[in-house]
Each structure stands twice: as structure tokens, then as C-alpha cells.
PDB file of N, CA and C in Angstrom:
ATOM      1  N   UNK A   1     -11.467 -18.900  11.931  1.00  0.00           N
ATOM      2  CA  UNK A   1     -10.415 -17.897  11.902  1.00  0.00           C
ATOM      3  C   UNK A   1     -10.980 -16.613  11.299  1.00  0.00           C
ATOM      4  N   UNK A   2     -10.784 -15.525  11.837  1.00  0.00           N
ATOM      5  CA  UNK A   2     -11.168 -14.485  11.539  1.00  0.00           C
ATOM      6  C   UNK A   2     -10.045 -13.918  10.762  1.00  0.00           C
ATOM      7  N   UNK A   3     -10.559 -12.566   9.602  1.00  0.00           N
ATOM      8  CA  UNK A   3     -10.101 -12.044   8.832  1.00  0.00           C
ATOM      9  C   UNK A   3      -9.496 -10.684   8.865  1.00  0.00           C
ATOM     10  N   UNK A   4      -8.165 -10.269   9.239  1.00  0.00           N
ATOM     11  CA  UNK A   4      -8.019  -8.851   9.514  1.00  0.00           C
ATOM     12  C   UNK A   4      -7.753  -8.041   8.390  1.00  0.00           C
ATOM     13  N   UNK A   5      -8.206  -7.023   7.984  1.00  0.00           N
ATOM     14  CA  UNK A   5      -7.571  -6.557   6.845  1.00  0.00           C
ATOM     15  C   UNK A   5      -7.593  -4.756   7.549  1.00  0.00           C
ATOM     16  N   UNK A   6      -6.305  -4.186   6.615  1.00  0.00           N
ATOM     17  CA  UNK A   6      -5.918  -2.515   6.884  1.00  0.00           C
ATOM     18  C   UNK A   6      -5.669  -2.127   5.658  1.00  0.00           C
ATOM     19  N   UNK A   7      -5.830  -0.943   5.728  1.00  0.00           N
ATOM     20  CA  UNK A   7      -5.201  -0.168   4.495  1.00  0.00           C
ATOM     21  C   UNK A   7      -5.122   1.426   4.581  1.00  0.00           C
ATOM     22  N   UNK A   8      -3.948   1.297   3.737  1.00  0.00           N
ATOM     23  CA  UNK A   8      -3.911   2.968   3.557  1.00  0.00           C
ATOM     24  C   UNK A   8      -3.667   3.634   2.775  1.00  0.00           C
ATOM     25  N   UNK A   9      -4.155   4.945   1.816  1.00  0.00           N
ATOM     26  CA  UNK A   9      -4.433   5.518   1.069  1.00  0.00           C
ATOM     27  C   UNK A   9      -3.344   6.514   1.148  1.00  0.00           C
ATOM     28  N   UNK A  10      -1.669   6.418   0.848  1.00  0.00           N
ATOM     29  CA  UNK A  10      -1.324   8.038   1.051  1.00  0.00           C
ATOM     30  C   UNK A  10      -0.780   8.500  -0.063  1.00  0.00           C
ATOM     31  N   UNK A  11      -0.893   9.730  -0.109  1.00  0.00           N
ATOM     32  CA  UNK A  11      -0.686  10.742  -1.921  1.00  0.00           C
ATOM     33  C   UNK A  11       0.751  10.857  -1.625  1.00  0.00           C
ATOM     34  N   UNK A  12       1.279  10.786  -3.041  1.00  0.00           N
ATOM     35  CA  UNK A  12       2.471   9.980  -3.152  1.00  0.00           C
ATOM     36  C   UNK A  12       2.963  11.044  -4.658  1.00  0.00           C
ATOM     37  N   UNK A  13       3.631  12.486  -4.442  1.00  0.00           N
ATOM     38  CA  UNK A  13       4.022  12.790  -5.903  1.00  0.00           C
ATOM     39  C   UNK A  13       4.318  11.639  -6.493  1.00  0.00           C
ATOM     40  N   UNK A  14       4.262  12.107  -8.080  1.00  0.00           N
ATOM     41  CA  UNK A  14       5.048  10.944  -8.789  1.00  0.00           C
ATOM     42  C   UNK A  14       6.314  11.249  -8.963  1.00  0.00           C
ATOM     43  N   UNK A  15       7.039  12.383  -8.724  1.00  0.00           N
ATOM     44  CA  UNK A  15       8.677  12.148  -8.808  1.00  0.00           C
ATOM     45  C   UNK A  15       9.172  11.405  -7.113  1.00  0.00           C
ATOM     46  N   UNK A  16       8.480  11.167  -6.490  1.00  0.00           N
ATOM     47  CA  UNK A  16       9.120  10.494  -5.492  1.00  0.00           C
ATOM     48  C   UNK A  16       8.007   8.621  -5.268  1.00  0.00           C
ATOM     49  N   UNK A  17       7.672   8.691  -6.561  1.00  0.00           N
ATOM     50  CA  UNK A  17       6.885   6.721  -6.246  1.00  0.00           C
ATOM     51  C   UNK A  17       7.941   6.340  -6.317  1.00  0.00           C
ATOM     52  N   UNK A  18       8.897   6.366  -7.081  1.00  0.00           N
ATOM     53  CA  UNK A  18      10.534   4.920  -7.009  1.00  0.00           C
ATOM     54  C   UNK A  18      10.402   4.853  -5.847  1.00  0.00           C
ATOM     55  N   UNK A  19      11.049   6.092  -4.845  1.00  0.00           N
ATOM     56  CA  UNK A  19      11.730   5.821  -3.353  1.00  0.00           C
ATOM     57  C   UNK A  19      10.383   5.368  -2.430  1.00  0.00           C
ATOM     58  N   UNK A  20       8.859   5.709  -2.755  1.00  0.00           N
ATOM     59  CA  UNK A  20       7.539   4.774  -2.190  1.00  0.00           C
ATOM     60  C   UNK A  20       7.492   3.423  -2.556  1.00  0.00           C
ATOM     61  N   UNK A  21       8.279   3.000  -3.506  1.00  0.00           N
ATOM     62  CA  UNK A  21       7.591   1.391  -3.822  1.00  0.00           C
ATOM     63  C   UNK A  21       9.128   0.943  -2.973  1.00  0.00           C
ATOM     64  N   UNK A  22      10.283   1.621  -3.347  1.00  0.00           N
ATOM     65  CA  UNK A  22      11.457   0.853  -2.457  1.00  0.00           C
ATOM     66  C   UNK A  22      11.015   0.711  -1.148  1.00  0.00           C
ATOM     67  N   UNK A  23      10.763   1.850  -0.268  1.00  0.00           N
ATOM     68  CA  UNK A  23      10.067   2.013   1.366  1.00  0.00           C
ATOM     69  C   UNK A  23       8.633   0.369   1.093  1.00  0.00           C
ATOM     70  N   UNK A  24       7.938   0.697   0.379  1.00  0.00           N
ATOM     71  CA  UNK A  24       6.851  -0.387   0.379  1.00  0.00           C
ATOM     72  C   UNK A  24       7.145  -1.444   0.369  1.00  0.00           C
ATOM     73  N   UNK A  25       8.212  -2.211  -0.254  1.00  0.00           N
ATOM     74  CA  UNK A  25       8.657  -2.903  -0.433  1.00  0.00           C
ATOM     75  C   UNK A  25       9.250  -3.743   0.878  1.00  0.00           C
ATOM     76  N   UNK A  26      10.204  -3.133   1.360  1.00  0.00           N
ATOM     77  CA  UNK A  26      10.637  -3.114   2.709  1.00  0.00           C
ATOM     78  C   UNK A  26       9.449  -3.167   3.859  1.00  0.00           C
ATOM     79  N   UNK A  27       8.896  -2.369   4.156  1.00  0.00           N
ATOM     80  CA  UNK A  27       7.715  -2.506   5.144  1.00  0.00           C
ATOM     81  C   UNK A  27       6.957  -3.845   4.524  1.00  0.00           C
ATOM     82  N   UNK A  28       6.506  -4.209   3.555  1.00  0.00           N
ATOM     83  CA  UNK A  28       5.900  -5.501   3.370  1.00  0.00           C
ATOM     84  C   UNK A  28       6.429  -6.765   4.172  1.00  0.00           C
ATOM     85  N   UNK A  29       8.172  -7.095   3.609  1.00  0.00           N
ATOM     86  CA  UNK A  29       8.798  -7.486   4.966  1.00  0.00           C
ATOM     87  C   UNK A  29       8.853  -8.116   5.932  1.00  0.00           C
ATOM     88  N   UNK A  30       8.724  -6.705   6.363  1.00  0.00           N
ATOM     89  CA  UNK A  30       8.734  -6.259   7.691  1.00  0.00           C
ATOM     90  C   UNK A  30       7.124  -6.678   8.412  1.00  0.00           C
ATOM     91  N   UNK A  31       6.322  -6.854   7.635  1.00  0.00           N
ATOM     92  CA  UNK A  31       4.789  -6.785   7.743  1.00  0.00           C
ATOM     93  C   UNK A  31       4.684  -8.619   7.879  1.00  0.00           C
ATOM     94  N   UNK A  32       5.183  -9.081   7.145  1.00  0.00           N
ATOM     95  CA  UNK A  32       5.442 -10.741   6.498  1.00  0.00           C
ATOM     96  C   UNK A  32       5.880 -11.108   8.203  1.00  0.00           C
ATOM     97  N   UNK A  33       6.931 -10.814   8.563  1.00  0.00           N
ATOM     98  CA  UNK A  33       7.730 -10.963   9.665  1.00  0.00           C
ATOM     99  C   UNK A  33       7.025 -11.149  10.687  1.00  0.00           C
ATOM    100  N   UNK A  34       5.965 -10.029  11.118  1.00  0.00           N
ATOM    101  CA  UNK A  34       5.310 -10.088  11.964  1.00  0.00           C
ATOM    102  C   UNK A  34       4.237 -10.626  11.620  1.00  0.00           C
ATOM    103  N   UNK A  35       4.081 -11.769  10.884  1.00  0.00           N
ATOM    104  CA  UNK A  35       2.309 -12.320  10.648  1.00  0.00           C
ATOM    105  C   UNK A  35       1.429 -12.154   9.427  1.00  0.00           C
ATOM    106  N   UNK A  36       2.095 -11.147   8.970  1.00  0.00           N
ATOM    107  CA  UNK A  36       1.044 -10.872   7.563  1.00  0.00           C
ATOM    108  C   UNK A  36       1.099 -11.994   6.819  1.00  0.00           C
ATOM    109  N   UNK A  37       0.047 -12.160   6.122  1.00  0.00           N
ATOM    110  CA  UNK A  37       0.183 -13.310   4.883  1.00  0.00           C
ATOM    111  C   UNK A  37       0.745 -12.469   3.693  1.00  0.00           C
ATOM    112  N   UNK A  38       0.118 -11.399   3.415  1.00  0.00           N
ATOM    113  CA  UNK A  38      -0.202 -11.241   2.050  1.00  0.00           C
ATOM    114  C   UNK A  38      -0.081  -9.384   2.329  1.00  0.00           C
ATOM    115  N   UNK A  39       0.746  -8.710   1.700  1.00  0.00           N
ATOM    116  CA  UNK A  39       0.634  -7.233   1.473  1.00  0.00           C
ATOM    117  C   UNK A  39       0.812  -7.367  -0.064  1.00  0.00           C
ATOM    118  N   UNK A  40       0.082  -6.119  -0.111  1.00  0.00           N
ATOM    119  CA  UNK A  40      -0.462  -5.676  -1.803  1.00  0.00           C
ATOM    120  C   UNK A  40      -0.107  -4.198  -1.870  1.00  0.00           C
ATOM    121  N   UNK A  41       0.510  -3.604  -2.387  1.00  0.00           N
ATOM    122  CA  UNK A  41       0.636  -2.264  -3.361  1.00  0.00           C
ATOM    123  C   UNK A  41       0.216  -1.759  -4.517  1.00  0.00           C
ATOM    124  N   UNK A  42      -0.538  -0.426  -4.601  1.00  0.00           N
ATOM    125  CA  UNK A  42      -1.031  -0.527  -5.711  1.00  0.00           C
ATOM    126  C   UNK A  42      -1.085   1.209  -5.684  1.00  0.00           C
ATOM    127  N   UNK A  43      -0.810   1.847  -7.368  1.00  0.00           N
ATOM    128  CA  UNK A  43      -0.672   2.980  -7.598  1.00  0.00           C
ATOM    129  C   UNK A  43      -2.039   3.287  -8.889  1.00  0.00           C
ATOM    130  N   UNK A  44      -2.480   4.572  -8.946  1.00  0.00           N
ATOM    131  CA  UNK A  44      -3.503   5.171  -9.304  1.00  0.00           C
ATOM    132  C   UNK A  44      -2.860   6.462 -10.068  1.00  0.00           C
ATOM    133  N   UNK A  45      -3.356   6.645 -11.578  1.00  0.00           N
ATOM    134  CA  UNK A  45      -3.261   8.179 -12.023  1.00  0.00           C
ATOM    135  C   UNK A  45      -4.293   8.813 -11.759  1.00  0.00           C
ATOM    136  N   UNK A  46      -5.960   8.451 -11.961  1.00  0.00           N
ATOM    137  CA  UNK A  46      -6.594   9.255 -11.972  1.00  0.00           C
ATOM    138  C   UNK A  46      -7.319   9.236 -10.484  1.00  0.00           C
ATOM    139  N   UNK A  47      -6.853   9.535  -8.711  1.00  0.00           N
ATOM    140  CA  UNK A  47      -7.255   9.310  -7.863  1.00  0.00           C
ATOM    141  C   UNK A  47      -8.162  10.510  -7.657  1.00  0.00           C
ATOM    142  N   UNK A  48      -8.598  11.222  -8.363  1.00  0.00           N
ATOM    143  CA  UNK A  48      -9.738  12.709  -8.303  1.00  0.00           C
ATOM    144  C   UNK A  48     -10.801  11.596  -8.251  1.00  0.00           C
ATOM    145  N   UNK A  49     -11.084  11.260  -8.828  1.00  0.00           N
ATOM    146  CA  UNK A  49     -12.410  10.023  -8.979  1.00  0.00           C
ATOM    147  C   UNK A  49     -13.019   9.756  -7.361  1.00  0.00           C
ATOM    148  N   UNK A  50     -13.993  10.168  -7.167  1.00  0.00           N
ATOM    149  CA  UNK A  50     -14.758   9.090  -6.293  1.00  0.00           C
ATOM    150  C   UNK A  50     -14.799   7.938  -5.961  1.00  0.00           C
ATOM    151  N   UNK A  51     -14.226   7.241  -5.196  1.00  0.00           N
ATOM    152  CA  UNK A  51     -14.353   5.573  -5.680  1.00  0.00           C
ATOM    153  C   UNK A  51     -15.888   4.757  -5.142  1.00  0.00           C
ATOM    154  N   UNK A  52     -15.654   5.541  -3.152  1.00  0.00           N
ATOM    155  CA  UNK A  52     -16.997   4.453  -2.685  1.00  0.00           C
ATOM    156  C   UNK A  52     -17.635   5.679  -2.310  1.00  0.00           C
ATOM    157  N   UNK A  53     -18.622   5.206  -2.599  1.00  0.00           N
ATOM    158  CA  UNK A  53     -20.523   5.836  -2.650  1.00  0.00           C
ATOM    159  C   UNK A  53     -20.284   6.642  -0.816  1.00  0.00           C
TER     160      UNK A  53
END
């Protein structure tokens, strides 16, 4: 069995993350529904950083 993985990176003020993790939340779901095993969310303060080389 092969392994699919996606992701996406989008800038997200912080006076509007509540109404991003509610939407995230929902699309996970929605994601489950159609097949996903496993969705993950995850938030960052310092995203200026470089991450990959």
C-alpha cells in the first residue's frame, strides 16, 4: 500500500485563527469522509524562519 500525503501552508492573521481552526476542523471531516485516515493542524508564531534547506 502506498502512502499519500498533502499539505498546505496558508498565512492565517491571528485575529481570524478561531474562525481557521473552526473551517479546519470541518474540512478534516469532510477529508475523513472521503478516505483520509488522519488530518493534522498545526499553527506557528515565528513562520519568518526558514524551515527546509
Amino acid at each position: 500500500m502506498s502512502n499519500y500525503h498533502e499539505g498546505f501552508v496558508p498565512t492565517i492573521a491571528r485575529k481570524n485563527l478561531a474562525a481557521y481552526r473552526r473551517l479546519a476542523r470541518r474540512t478534516g471531516l469532510v477529508w475523513r469522509d472521503h478516505g483520509a485516515l488522519v488530518y493534522v493542524g498545526c499553527a506557528g508564531d515565528d513562520m519568518n524562519a526558514r524551515v527546509c534547506p
